[in-house]
PDB file of N, CA and C in Angstrom:
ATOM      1  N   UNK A   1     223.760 -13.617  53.694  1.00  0.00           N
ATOM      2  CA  UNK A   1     222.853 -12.507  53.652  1.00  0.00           C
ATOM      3  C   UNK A   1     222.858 -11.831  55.023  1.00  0.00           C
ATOM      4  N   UNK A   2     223.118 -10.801  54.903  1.00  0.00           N
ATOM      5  CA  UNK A   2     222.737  -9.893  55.767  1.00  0.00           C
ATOM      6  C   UNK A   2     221.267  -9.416  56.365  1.00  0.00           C
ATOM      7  N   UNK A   3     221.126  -9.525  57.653  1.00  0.00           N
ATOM      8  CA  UNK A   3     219.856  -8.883  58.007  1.00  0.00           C
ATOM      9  C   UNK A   3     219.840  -8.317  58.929  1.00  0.00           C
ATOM     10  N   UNK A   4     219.045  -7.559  59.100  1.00  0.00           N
ATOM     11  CA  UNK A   4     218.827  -6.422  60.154  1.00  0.00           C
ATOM     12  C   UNK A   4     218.151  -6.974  61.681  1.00  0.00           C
ATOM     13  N   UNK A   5     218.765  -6.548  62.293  1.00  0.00           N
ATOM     14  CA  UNK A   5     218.249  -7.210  63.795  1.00  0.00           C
ATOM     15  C   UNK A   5     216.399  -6.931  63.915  1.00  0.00           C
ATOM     16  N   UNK A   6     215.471  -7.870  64.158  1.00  0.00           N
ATOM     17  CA  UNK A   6     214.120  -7.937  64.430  1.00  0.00           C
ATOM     18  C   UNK A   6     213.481  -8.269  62.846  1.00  0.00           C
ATOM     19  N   UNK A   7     214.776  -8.557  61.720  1.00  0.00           N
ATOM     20  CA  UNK A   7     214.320  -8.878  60.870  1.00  0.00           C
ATOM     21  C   UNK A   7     213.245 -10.336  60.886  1.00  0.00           C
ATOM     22  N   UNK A   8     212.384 -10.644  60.401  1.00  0.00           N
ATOM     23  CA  UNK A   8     211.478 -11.921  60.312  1.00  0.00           C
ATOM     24  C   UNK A   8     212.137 -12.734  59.086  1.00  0.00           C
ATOM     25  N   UNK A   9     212.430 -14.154  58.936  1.00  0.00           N
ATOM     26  CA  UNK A   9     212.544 -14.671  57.823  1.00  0.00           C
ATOM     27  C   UNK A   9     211.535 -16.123  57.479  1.00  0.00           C
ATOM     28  N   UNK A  10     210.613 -15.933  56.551  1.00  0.00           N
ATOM     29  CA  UNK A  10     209.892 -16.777  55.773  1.00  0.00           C
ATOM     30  C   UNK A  10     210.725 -17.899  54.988  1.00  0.00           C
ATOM     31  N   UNK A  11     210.349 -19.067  55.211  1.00  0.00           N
ATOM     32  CA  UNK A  11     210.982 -20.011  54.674  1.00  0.00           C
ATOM     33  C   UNK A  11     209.459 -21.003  54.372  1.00  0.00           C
ATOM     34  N   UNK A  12     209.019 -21.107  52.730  1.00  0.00           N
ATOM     35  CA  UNK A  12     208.576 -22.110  52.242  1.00  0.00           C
ATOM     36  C   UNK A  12     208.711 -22.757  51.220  1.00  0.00           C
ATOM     37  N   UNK A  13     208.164 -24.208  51.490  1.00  0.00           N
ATOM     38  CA  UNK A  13     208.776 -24.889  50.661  1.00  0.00           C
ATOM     39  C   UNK A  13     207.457 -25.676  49.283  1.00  0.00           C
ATOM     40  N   UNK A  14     206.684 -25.015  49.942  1.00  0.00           N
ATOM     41  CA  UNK A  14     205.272 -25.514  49.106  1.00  0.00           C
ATOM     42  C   UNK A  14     204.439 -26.031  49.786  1.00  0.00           C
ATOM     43  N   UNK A  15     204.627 -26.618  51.479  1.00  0.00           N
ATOM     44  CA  UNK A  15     203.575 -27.449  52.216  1.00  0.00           C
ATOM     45  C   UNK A  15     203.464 -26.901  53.277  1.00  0.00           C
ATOM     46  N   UNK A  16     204.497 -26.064  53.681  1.00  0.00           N
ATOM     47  CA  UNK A  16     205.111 -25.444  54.957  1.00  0.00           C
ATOM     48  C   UNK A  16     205.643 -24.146  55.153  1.00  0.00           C
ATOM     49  N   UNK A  17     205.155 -23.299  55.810  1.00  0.00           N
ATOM     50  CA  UNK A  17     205.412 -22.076  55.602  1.00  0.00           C
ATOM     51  C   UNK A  17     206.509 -21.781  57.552  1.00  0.00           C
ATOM     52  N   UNK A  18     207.115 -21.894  57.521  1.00  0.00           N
ATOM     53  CA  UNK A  18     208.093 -21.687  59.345  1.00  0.00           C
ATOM     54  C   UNK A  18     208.706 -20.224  58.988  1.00  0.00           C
ATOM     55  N   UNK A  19     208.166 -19.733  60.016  1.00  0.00           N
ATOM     56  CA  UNK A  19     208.591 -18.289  60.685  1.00  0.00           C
ATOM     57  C   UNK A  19     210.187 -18.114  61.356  1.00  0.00           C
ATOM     58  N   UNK A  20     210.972 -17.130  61.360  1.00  0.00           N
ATOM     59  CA  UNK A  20     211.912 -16.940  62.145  1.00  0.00           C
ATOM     60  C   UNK A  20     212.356 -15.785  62.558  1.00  0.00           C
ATOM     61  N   UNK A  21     212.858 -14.741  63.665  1.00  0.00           N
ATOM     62  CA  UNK A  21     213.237 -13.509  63.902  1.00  0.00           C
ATOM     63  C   UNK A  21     214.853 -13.443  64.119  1.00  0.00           C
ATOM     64  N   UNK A  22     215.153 -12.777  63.536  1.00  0.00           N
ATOM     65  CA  UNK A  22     216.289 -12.221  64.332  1.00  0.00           C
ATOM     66  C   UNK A  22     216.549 -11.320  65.338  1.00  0.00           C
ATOM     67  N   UNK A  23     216.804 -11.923  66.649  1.00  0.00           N
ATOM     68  CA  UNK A  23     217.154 -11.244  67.812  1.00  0.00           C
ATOM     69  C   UNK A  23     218.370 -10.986  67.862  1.00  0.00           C
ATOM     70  N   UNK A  24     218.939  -9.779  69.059  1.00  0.00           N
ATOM     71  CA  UNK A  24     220.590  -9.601  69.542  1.00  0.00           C
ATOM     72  C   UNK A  24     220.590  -8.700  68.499  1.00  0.00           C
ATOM     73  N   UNK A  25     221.902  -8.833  68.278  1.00  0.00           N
ATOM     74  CA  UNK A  25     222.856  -7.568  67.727  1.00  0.00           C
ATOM     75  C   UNK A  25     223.025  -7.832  66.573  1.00  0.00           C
ATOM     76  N   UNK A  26     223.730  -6.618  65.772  1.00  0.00           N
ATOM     77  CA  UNK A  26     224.000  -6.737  64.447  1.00  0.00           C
ATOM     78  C   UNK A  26     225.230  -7.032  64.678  1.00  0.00           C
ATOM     79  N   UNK A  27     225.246  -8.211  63.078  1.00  0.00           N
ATOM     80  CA  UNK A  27     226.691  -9.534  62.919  1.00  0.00           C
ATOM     81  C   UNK A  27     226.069 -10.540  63.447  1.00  0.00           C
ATOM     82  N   UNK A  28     225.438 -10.877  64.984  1.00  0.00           N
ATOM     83  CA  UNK A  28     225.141 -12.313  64.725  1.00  0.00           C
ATOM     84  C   UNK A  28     223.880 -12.930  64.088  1.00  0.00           C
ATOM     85  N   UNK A  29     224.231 -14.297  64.008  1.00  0.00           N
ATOM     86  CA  UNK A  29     223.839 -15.003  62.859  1.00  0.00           C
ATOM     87  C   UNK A  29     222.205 -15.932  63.462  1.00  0.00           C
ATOM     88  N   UNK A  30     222.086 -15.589  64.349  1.00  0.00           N
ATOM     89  CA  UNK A  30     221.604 -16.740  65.514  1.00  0.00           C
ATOM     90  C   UNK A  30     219.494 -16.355  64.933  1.00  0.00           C
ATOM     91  N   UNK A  31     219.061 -17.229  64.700  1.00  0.00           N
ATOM     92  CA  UNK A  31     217.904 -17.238  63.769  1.00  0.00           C
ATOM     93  C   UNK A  31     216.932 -18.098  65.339  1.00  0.00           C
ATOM     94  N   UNK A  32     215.518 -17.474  65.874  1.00  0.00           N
ATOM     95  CA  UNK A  32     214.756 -18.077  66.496  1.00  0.00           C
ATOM     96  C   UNK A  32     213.283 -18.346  65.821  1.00  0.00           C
ATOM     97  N   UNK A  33     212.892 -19.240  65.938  1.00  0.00           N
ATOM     98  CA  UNK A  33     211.651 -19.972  65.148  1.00  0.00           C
ATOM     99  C   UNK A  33     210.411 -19.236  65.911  1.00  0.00           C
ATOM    100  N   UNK A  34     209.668 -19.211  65.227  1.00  0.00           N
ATOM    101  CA  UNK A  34     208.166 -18.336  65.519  1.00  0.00           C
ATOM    102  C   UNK A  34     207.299 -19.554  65.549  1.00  0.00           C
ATOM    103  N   UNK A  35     206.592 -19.129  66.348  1.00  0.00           N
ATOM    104  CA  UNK A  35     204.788 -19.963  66.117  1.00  0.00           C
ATOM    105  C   UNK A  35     204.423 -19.975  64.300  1.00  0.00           C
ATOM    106  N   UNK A  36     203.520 -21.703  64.095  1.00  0.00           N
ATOM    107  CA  UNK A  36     203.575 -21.201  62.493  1.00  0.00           C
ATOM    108  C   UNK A  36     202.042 -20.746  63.044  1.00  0.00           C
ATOM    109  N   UNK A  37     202.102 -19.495  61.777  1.00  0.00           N
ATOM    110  CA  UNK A  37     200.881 -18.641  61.773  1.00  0.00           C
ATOM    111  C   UNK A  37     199.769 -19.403  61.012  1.00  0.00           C
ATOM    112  N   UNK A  38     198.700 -19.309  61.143  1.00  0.00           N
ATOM    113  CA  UNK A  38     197.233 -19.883  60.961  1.00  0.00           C
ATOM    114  C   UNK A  38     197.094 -19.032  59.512  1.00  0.00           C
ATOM    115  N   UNK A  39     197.259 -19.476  58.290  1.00  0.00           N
ATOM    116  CA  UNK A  39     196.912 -19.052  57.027  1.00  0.00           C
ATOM    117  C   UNK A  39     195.601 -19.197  56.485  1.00  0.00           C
ATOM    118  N   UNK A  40     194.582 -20.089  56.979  1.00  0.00           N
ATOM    119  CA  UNK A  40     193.419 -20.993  56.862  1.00  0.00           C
ATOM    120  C   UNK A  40     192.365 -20.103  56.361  1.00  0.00           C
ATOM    121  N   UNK A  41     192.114 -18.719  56.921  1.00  0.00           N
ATOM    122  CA  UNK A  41     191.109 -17.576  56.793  1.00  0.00           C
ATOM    123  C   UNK A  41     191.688 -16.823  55.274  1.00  0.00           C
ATOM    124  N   UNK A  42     193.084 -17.435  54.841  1.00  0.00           N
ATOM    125  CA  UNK A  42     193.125 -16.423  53.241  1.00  0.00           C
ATOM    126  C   UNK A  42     192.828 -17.086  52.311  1.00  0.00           C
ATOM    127  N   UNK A  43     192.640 -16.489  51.067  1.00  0.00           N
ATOM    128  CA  UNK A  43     192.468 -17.281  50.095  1.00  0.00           C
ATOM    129  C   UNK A  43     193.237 -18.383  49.767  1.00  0.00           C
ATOM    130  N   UNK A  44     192.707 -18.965  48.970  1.00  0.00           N
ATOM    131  CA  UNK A  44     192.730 -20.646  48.141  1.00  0.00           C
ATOM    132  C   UNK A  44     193.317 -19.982  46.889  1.00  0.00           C
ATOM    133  N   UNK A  45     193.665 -20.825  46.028  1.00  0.00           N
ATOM    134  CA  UNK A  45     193.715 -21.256  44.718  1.00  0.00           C
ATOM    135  C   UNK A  45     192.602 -21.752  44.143  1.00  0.00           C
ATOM    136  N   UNK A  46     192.617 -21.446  42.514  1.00  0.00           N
ATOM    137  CA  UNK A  46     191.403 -21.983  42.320  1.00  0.00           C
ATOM    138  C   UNK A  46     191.429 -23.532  41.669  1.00  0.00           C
ATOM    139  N   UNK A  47     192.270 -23.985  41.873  1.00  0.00           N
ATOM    140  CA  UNK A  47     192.354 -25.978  41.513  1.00  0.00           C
ATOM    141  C   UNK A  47     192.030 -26.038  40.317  1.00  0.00           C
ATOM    142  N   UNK A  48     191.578 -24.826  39.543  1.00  0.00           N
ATOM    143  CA  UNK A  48     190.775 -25.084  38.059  1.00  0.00           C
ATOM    144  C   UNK A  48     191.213 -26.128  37.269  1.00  0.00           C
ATOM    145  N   UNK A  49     192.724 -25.768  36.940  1.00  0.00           N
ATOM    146  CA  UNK A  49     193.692 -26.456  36.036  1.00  0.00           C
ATOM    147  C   UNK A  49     193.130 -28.027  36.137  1.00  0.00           C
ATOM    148  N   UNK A  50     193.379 -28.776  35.840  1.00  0.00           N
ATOM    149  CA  UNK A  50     193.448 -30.321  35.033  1.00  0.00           C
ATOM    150  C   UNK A  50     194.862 -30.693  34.097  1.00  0.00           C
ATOM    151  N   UNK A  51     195.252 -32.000  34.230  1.00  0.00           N
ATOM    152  CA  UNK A  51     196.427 -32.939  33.203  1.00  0.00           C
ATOM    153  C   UNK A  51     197.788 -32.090  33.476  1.00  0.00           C
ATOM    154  N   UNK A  52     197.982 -32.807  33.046  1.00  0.00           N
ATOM    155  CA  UNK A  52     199.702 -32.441  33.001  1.00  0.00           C
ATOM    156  C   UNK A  52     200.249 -31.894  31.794  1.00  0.00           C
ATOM    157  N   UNK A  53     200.933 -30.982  31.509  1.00  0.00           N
ATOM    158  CA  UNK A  53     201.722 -30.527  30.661  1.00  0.00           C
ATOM    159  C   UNK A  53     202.802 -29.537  31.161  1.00  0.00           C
ATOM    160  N   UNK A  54     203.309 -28.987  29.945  1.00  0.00           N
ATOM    161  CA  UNK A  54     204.139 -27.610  30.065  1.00  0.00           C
ATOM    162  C   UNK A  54     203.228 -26.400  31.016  1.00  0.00           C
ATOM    163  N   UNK A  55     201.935 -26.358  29.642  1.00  0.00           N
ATOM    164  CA  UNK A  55     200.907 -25.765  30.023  1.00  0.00           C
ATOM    165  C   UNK A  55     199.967 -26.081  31.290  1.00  0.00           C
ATOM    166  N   UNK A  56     199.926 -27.246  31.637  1.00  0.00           N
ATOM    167  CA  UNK A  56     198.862 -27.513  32.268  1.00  0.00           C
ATOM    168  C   UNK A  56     199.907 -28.349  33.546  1.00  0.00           C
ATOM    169  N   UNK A  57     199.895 -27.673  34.804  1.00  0.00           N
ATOM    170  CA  UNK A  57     201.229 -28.454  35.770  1.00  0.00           C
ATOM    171  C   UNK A  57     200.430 -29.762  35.897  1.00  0.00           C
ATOM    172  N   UNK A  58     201.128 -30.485  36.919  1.00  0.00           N
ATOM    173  CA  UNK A  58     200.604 -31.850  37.562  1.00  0.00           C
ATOM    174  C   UNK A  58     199.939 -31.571  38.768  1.00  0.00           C
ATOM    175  N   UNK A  59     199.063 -32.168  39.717  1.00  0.00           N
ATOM    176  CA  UNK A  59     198.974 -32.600  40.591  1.00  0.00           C
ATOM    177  C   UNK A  59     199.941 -32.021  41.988  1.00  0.00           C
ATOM    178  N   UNK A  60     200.782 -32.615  41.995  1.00  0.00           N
ATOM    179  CA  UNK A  60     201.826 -31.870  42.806  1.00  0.00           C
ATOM    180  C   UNK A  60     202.062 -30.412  42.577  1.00  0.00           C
ATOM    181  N   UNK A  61     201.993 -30.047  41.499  1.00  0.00           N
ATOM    182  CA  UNK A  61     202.288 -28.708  40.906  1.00  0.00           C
ATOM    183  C   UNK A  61     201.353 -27.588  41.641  1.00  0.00           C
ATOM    184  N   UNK A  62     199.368 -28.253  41.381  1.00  0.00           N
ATOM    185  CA  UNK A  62     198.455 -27.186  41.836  1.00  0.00           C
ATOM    186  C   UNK A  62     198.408 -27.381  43.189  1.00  0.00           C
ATOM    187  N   UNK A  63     198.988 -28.426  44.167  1.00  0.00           N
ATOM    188  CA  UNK A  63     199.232 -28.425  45.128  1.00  0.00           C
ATOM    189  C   UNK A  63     200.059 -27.432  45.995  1.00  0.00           C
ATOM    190  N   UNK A  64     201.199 -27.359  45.709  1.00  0.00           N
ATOM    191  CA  UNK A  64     202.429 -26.702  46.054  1.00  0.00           C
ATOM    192  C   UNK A  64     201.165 -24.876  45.961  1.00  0.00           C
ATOM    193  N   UNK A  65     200.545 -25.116  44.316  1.00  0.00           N
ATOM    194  CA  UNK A  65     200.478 -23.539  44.066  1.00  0.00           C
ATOM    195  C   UNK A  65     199.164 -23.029  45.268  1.00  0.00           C
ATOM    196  N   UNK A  66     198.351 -24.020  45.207  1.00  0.00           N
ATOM    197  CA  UNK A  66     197.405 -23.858  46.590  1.00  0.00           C
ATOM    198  C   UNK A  66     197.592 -23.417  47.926  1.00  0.00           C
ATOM    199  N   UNK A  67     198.725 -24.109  48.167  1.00  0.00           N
ATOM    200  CA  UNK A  67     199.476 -23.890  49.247  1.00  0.00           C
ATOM    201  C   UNK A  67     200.438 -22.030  49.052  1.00  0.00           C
ATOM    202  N   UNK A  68     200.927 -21.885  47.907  1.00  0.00           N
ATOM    203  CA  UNK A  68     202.105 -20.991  47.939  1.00  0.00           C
ATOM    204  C   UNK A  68     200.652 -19.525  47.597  1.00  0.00           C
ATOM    205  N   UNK A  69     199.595 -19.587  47.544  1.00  0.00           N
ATOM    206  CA  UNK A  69     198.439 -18.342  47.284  1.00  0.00           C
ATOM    207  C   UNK A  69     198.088 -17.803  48.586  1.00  0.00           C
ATOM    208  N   UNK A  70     197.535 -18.335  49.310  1.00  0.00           N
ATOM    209  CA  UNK A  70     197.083 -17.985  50.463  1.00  0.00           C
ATOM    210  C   UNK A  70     198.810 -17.706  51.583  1.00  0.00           C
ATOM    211  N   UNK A  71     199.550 -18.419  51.268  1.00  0.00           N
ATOM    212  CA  UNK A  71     200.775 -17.787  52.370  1.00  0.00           C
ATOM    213  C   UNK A  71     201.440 -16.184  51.842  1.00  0.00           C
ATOM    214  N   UNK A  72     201.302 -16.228  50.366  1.00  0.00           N
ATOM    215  CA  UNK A  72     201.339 -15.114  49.544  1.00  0.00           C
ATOM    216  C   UNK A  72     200.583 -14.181  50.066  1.00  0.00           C
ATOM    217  N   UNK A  73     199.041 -13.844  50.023  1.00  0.00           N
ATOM    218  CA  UNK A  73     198.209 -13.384  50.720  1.00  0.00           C
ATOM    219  C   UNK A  73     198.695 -13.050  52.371  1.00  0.00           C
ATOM    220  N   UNK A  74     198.678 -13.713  53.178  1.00  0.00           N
ATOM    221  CA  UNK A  74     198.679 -13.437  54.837  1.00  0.00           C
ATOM    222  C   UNK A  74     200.461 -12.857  54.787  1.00  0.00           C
ATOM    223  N   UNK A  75     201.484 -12.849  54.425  1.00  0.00           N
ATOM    224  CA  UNK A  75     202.549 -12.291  54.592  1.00  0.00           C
ATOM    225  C   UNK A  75     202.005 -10.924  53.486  1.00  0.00           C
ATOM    226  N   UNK A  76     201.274 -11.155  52.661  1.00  0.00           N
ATOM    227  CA  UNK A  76     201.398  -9.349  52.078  1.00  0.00           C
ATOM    228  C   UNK A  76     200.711  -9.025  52.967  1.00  0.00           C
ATOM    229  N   UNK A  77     199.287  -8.915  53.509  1.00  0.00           N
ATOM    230  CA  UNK A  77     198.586  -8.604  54.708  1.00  0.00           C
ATOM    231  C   UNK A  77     199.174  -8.449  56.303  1.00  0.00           C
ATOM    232  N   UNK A  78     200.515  -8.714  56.552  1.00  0.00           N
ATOM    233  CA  UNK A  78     201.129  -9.019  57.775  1.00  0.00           C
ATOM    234  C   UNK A  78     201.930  -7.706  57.198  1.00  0.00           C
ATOM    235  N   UNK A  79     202.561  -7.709  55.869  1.00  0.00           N
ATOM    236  CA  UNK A  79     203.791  -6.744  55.535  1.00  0.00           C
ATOM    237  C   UNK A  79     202.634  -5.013  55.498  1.00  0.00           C
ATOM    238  N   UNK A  80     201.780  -5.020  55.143  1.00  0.00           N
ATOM    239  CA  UNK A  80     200.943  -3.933  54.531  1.00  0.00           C
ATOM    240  C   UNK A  80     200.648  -3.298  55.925  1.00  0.00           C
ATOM    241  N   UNK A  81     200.302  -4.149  57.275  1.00  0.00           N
ATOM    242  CA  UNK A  81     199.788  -4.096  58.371  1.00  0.00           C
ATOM    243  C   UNK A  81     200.821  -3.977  59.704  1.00  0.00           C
ATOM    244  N   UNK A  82     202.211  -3.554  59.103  1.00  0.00           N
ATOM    245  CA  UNK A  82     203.357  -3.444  59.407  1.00  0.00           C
ATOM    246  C   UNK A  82     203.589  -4.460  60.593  1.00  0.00           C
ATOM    247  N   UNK A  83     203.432  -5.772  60.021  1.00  0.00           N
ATOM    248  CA  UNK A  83     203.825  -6.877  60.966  1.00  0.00           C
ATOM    249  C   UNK A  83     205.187  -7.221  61.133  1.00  0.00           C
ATOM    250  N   UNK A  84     205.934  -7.095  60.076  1.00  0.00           N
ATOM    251  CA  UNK A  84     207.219  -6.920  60.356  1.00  0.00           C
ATOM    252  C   UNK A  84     208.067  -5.656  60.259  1.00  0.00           C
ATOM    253  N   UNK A  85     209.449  -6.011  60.929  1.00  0.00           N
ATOM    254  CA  UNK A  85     210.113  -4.708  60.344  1.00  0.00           C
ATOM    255  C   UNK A  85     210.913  -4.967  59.136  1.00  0.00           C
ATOM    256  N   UNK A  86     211.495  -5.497  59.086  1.00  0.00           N
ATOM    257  CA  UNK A  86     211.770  -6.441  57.859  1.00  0.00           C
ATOM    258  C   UNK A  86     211.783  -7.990  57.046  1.00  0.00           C
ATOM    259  N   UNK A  87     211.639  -8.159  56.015  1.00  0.00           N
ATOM    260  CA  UNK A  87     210.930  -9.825  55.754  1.00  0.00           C
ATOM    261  C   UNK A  87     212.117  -9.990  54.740  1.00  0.00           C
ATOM    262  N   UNK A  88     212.433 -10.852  54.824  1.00  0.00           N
ATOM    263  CA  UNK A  88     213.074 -11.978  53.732  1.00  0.00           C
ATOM    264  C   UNK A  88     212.971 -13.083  53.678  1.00  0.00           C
ATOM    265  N   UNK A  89     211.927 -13.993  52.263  1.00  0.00           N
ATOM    266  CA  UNK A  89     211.806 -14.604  51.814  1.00  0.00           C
ATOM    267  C   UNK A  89     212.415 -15.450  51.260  1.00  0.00           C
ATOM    268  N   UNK A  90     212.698 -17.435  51.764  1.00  0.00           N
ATOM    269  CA  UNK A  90     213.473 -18.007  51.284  1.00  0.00           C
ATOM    270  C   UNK A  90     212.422 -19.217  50.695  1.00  0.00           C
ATOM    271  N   UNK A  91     212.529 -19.541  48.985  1.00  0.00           N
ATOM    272  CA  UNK A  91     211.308 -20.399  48.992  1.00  0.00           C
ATOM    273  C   UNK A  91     212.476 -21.742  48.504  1.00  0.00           C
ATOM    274  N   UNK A  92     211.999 -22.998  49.010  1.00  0.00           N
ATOM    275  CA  UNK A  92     212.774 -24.029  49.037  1.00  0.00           C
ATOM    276  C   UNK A  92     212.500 -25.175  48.326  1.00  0.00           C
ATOM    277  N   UNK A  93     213.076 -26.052  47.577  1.00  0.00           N
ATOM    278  CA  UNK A  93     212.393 -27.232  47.325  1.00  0.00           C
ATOM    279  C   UNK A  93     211.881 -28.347  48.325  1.00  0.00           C
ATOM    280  N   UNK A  94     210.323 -28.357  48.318  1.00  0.00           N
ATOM    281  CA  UNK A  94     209.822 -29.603  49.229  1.00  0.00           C
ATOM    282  C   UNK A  94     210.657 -30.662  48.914  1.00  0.00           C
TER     283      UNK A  94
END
């Protein structure tokens, strides 16, 4: 993938949300890690769900989704608030 120099790249995996910029020139590849940002002040999930199913995830499941609401939230609020110049999103298996 291609990105644009001062591009930001988001990488989460469901527990962990790590920041990165691209500095230098266009072509290189060279990725520097950011401070992780304080998500704590956005919204939650609402844990409602219960049991396991198709319908109904597990445990791990409303976890991950708890986690993946509020980082959802503070990167649209960072993007809206022109925190970056460009974002690309990589979401990973924990």
């Amino acid at each position: 993938m291609l990105l644009a120099v001062g591009a930001t790249v988001a990488v989460i995996d469901g527990e962990k949300l790590r920041l990165f910029r691209k500095p230098g020139q266009p072509g290189e590849s060279k990725l520097v890690a950011l401070e992780e940002p304080d998500i704590s002040g956005e919204k939650k999930g609402s844990g409602a769900r219960h049991g396991s199913s198709a319908a109904n995830p597990g445990e791990s499941r409303l976890e991950e989704d708890s986690f993946v609401a509020p980082v959802a939230a503070w990167l649209n609020t960072q993007a809206l608030g022109k925190g970056f110049e460009s974002l690309a999103v990589e979401v990973a298996k924990a």
